[in-house]
PDB file of N, CA and C in Angstrom:
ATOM      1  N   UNK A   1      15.109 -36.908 -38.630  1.00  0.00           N
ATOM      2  CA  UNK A   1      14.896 -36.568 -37.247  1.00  0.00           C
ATOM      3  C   UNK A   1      14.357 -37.767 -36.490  1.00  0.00           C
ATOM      4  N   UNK A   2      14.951 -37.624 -35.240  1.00  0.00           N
ATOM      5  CA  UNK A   2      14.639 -39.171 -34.132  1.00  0.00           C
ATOM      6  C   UNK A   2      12.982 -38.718 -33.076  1.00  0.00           C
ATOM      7  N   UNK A   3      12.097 -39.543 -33.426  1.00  0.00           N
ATOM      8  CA  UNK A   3      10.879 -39.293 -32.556  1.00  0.00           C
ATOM      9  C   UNK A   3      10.984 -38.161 -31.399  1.00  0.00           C
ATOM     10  N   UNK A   4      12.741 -38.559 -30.774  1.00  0.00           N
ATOM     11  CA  UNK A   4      12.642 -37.496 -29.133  1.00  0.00           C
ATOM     12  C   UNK A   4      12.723 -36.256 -29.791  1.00  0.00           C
ATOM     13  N   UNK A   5      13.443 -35.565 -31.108  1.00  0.00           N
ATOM     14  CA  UNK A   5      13.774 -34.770 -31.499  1.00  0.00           C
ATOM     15  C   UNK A   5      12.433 -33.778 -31.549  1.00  0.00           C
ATOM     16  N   UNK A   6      11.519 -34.431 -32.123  1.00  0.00           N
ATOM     17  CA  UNK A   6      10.460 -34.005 -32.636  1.00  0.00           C
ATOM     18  C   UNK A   6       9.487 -33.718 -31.465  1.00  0.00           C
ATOM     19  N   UNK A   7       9.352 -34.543 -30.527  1.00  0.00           N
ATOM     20  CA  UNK A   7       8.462 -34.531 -28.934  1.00  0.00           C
ATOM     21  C   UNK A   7       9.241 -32.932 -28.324  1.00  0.00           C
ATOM     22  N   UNK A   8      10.231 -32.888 -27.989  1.00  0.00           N
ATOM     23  CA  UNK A   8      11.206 -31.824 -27.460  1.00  0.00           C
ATOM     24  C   UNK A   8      10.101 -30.702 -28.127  1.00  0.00           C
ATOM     25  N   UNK A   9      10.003 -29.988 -29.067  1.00  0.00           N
ATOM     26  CA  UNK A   9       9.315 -28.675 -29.057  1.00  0.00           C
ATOM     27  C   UNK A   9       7.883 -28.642 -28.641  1.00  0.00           C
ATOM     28  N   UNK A  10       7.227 -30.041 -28.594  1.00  0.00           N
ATOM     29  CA  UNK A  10       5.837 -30.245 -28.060  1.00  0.00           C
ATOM     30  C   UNK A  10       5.715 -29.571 -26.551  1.00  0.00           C
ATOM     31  N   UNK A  11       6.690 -30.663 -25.705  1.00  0.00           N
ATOM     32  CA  UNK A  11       6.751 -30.196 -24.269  1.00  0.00           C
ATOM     33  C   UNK A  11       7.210 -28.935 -24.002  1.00  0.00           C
ATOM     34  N   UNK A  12       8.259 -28.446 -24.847  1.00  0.00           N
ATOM     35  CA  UNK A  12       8.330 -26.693 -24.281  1.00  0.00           C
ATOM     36  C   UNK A  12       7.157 -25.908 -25.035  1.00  0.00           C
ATOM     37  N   UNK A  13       6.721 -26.309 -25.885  1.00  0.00           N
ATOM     38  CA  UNK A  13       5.064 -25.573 -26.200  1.00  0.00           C
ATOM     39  C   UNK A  13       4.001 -25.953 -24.516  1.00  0.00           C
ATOM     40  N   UNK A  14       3.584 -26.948 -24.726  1.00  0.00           N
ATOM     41  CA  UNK A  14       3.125 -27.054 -23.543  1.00  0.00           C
ATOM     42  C   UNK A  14       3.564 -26.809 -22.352  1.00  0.00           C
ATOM     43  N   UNK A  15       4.769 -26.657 -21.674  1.00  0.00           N
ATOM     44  CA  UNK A  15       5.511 -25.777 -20.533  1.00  0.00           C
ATOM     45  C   UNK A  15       4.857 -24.938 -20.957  1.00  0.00           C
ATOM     46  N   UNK A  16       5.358 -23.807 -21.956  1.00  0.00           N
ATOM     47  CA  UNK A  16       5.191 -22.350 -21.962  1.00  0.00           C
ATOM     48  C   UNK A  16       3.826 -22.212 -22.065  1.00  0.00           C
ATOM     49  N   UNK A  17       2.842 -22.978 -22.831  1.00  0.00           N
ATOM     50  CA  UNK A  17       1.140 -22.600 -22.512  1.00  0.00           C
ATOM     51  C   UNK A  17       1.372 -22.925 -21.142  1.00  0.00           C
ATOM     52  N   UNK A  18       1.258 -24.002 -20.187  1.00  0.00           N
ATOM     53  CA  UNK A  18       1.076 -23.655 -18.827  1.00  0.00           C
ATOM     54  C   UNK A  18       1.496 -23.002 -17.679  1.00  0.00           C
ATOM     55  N   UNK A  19       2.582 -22.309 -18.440  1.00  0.00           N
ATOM     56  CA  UNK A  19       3.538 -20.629 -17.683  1.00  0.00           C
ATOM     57  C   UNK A  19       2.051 -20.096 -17.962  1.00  0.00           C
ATOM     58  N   UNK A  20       2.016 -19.464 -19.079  1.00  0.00           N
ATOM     59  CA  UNK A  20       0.966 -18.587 -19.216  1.00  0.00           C
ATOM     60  C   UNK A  20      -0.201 -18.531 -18.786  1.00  0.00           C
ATOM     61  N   UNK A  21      -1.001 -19.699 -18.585  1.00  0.00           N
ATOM     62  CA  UNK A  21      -2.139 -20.240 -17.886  1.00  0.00           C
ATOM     63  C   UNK A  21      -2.159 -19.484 -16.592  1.00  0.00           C
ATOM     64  N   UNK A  22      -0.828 -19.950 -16.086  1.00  0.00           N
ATOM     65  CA  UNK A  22      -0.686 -20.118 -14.636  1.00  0.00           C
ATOM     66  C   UNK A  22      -0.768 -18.022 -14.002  1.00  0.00           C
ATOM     67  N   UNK A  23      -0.029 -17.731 -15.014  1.00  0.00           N
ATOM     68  CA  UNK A  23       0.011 -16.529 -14.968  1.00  0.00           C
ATOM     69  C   UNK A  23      -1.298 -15.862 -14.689  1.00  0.00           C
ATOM     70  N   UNK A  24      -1.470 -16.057 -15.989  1.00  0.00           N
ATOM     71  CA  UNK A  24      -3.084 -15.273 -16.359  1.00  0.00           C
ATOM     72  C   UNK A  24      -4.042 -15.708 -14.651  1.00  0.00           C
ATOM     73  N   UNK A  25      -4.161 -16.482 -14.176  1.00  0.00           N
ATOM     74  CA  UNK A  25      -4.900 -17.129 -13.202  1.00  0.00           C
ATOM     75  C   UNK A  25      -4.259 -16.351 -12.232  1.00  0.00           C
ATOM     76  N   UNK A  26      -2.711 -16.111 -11.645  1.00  0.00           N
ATOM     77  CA  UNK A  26      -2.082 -15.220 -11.074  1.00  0.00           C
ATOM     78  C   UNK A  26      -2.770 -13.900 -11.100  1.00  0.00           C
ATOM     79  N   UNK A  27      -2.792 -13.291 -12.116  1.00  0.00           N
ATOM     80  CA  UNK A  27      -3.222 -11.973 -12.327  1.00  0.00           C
ATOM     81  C   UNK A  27      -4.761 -11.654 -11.812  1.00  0.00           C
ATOM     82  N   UNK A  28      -5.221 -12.349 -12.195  1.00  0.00           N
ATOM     83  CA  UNK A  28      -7.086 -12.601 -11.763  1.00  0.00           C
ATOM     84  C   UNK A  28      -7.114 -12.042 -10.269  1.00  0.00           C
ATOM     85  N   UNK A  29      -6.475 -13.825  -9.658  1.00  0.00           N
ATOM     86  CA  UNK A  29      -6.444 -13.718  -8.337  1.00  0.00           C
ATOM     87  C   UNK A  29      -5.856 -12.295  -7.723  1.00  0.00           C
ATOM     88  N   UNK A  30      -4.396 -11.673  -8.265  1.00  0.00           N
ATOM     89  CA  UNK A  30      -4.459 -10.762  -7.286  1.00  0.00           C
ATOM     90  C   UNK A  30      -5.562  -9.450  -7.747  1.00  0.00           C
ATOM     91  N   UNK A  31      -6.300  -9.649  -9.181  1.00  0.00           N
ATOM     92  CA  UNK A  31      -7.296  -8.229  -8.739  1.00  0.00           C
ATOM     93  C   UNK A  31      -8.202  -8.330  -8.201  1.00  0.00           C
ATOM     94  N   UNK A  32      -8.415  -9.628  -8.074  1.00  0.00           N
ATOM     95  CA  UNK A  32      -9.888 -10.034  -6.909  1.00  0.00           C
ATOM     96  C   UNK A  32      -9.147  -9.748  -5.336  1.00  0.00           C
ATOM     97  N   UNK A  33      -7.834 -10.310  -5.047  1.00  0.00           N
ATOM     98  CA  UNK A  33      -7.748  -9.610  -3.713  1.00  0.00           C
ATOM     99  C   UNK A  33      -7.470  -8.084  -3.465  1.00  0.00           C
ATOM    100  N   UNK A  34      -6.777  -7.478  -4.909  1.00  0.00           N
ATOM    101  CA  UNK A  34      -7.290  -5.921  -4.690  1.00  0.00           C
ATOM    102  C   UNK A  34      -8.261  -5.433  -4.171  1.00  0.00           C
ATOM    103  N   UNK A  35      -9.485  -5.949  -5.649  1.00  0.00           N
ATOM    104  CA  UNK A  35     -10.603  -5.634  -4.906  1.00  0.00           C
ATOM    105  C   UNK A  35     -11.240  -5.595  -3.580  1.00  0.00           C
ATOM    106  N   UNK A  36     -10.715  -6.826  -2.752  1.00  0.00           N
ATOM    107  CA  UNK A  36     -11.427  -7.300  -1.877  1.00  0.00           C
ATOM    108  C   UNK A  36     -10.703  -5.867  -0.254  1.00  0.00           C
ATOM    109  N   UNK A  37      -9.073  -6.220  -0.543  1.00  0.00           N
ATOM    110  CA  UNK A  37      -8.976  -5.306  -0.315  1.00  0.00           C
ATOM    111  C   UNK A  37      -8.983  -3.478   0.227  1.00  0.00           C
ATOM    112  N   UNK A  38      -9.871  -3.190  -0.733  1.00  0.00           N
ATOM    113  CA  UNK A  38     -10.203  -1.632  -1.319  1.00  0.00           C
ATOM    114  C   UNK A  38     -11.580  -1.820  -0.412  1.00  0.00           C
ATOM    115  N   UNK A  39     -12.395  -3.069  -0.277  1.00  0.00           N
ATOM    116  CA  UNK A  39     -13.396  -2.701   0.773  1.00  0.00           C
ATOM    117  C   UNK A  39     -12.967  -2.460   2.222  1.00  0.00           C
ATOM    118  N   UNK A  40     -11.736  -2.900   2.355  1.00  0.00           N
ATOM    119  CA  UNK A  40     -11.205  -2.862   3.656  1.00  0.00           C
ATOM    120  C   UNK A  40     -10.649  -1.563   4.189  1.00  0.00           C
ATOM    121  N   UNK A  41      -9.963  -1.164   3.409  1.00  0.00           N
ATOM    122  CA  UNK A  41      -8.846  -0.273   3.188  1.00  0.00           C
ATOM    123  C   UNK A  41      -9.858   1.335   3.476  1.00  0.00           C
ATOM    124  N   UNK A  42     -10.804   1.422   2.345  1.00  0.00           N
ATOM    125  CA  UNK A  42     -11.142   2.466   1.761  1.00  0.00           C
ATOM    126  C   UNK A  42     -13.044   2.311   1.697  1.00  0.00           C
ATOM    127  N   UNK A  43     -13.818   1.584   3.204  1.00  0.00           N
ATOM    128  CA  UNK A  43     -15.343   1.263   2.485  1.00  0.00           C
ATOM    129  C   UNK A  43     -15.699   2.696   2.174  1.00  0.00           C
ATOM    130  N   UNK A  44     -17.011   2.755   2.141  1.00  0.00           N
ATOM    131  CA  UNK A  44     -17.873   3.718   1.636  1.00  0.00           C
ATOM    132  C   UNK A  44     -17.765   4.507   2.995  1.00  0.00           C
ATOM    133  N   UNK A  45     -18.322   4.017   4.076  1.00  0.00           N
ATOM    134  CA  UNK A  45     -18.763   4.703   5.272  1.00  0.00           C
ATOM    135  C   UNK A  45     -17.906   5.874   5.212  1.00  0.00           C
ATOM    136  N   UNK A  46     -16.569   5.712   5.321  1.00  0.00           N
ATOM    137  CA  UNK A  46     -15.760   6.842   5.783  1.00  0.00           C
ATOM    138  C   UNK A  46     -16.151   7.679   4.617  1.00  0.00           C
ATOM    139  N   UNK A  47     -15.803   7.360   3.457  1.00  0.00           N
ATOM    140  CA  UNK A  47     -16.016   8.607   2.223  1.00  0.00           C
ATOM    141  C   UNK A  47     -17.431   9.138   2.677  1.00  0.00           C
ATOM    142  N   UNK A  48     -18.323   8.761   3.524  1.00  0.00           N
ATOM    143  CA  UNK A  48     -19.637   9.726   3.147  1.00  0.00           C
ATOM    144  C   UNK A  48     -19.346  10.468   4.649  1.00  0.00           C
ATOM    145  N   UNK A  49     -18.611  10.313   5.699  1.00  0.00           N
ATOM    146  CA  UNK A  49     -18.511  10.692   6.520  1.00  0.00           C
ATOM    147  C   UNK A  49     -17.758  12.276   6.512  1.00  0.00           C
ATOM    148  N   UNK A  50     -16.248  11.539   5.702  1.00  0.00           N
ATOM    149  CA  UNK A  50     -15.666  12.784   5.307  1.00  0.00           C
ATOM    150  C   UNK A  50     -16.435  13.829   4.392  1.00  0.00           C
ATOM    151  N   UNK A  51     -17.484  13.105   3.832  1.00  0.00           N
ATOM    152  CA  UNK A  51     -17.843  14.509   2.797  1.00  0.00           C
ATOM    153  C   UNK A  51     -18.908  15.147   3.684  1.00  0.00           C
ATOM    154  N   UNK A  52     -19.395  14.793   4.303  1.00  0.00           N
ATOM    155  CA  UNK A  52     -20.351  15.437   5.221  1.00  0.00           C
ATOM    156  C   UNK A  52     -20.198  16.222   6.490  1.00  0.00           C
ATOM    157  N   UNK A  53     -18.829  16.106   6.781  1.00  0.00           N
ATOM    158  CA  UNK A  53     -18.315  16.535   8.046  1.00  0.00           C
ATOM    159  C   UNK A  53     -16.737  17.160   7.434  1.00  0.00           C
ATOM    160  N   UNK A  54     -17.055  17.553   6.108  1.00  0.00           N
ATOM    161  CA  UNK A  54     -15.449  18.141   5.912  1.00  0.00           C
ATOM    162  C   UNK A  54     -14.487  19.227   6.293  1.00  0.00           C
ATOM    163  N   UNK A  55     -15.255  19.764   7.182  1.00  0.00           N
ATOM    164  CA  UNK A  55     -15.276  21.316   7.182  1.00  0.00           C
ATOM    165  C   UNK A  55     -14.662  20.900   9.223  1.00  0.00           C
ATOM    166  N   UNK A  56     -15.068  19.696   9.915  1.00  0.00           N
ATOM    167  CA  UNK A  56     -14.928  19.365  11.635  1.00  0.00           C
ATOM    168  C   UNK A  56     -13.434  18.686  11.011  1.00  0.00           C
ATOM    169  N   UNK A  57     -13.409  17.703  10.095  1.00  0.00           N
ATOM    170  CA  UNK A  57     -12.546  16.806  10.205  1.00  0.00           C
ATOM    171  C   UNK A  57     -11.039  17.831   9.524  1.00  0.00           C
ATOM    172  N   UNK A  58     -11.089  19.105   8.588  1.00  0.00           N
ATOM    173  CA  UNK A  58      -9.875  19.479   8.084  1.00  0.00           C
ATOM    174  C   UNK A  58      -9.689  20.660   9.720  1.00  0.00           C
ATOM    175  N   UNK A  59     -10.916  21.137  10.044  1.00  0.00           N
ATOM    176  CA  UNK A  59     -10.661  21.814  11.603  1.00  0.00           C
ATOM    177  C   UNK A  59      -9.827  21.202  13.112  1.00  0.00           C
ATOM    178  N   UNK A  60      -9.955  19.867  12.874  1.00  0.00           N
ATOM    179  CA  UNK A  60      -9.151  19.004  14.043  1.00  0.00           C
ATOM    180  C   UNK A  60      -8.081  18.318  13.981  1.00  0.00           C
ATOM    181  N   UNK A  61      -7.863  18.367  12.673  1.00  0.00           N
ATOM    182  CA  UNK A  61      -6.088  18.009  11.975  1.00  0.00           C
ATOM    183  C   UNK A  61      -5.747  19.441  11.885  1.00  0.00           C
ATOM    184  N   UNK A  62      -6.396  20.236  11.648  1.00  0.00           N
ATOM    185  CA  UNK A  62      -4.942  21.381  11.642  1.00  0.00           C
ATOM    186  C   UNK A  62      -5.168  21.851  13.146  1.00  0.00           C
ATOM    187  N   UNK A  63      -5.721  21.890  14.082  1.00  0.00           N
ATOM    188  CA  UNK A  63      -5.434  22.074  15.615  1.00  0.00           C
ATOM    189  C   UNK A  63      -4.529  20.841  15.808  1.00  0.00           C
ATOM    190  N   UNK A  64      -4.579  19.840  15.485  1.00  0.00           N
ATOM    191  CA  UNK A  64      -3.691  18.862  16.097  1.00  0.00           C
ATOM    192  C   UNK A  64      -2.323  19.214  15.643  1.00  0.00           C
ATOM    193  N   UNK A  65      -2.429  19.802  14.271  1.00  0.00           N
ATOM    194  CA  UNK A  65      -0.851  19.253  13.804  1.00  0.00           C
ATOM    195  C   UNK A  65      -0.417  20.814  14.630  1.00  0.00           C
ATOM    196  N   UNK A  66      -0.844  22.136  14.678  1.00  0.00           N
ATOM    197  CA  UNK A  66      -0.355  23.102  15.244  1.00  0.00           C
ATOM    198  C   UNK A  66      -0.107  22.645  16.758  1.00  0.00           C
ATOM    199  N   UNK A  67      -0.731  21.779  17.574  1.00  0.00           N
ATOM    200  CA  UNK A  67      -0.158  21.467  19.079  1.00  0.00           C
ATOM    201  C   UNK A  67       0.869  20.530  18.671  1.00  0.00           C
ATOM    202  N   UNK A  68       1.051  19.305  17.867  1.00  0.00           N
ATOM    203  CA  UNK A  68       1.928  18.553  17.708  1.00  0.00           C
ATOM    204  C   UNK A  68       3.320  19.278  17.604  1.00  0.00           C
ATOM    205  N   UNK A  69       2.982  20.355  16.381  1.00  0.00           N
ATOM    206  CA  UNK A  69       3.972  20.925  16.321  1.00  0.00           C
ATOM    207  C   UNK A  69       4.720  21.948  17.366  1.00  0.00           C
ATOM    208  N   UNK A  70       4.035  22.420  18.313  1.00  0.00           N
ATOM    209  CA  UNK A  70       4.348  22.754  19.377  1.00  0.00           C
ATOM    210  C   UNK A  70       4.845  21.904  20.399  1.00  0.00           C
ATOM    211  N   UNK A  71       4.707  20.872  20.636  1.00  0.00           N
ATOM    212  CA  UNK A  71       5.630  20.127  21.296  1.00  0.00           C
ATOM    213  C   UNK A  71       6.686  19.597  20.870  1.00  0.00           C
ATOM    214  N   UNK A  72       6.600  19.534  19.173  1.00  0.00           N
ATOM    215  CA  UNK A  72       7.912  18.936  18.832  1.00  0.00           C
ATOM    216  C   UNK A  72       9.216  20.107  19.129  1.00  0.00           C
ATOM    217  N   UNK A  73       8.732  21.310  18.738  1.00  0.00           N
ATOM    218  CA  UNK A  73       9.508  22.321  18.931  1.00  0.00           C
ATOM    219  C   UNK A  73       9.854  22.735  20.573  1.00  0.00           C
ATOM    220  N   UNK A  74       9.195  22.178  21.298  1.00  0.00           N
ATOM    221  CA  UNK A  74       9.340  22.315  22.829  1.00  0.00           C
ATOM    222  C   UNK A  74      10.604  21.177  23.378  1.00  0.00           C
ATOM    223  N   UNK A  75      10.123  20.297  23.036  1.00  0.00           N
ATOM    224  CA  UNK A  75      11.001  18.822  23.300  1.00  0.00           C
ATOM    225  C   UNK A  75      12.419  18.921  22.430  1.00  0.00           C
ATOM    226  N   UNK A  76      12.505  19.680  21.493  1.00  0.00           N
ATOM    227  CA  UNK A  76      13.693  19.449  20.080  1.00  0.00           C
ATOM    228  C   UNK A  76      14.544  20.890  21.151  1.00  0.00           C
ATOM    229  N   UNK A  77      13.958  21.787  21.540  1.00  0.00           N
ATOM    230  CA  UNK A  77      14.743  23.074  22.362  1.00  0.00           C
ATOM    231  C   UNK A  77      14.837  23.002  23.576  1.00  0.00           C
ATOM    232  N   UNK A  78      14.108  21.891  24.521  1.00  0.00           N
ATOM    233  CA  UNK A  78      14.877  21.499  25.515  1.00  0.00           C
ATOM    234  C   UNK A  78      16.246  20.415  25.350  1.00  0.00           C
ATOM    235  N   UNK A  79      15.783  19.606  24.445  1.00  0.00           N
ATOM    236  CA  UNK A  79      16.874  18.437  24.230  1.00  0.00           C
ATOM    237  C   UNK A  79      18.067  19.446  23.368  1.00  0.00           C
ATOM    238  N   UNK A  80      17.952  20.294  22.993  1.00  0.00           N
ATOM    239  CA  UNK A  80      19.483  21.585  22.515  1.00  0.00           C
ATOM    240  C   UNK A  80      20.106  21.739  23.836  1.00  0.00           C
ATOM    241  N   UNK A  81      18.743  22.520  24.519  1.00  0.00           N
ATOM    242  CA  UNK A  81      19.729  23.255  25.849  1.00  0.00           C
ATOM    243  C   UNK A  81      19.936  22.000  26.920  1.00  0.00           C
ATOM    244  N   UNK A  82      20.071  21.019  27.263  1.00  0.00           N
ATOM    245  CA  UNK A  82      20.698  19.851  27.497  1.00  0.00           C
ATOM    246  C   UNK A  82      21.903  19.428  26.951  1.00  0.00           C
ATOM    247  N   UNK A  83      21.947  19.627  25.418  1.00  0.00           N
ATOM    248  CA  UNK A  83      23.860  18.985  24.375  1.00  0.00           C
ATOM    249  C   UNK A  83      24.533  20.115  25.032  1.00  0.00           C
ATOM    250  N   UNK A  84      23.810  21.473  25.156  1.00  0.00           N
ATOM    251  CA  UNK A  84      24.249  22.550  25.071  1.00  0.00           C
ATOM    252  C   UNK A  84      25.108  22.832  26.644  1.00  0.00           C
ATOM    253  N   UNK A  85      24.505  22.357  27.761  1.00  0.00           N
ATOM    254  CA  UNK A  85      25.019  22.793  28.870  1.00  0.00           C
ATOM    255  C   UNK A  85      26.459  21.126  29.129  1.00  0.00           C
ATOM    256  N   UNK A  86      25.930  20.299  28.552  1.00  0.00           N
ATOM    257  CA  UNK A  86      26.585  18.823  28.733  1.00  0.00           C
ATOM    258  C   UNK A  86      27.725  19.335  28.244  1.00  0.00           C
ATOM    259  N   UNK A  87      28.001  19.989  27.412  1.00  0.00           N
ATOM    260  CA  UNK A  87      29.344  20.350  26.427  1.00  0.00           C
ATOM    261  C   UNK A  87      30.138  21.371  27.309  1.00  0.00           C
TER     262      UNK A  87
END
């Protein structure tokens, strides 16, 4: 065997350890920006808010979604009787 022969499996050993390196360091970083993340996304404040007020906050989503839904059904049966007379 010729010296280059022998160097050749060195450097793809070392490529592939510094794939992996690189990786592993990849992975880190994105659970630290998860983390960082999840304070944004999801802090504490709101969870103690919702548990303390659970009873106002499931009371004003279902009034909302029952008016929402009343207008969607208002707006969806005027825009019928509109195709309806156009035709």
């Amino acid at each position: 065997m010729t010296a280059l022969e022998l160097e050749q499996p060195d450097l793809n050993e070392n490529l592939k350890l510094e794939q992996l390196d690189i990786i592993e360091k990849l992975k880190i970083e994105n659970q630290e920006l998860k983390e960082k993340l999840k304070k944004y996304t999801n802090p504490e404040r709101n969870k103690k808010y919702y548990e303390n007020n659970k009873e106002l906050v499931i009371s004003r989503n279902n009034n909302i979604i029952r008016e929402q839904k009343k207008e969607y059904n208002k707006k969806y049966y005027e825009k019928k009787l509109k195709q309806n007379i156009n035709k």
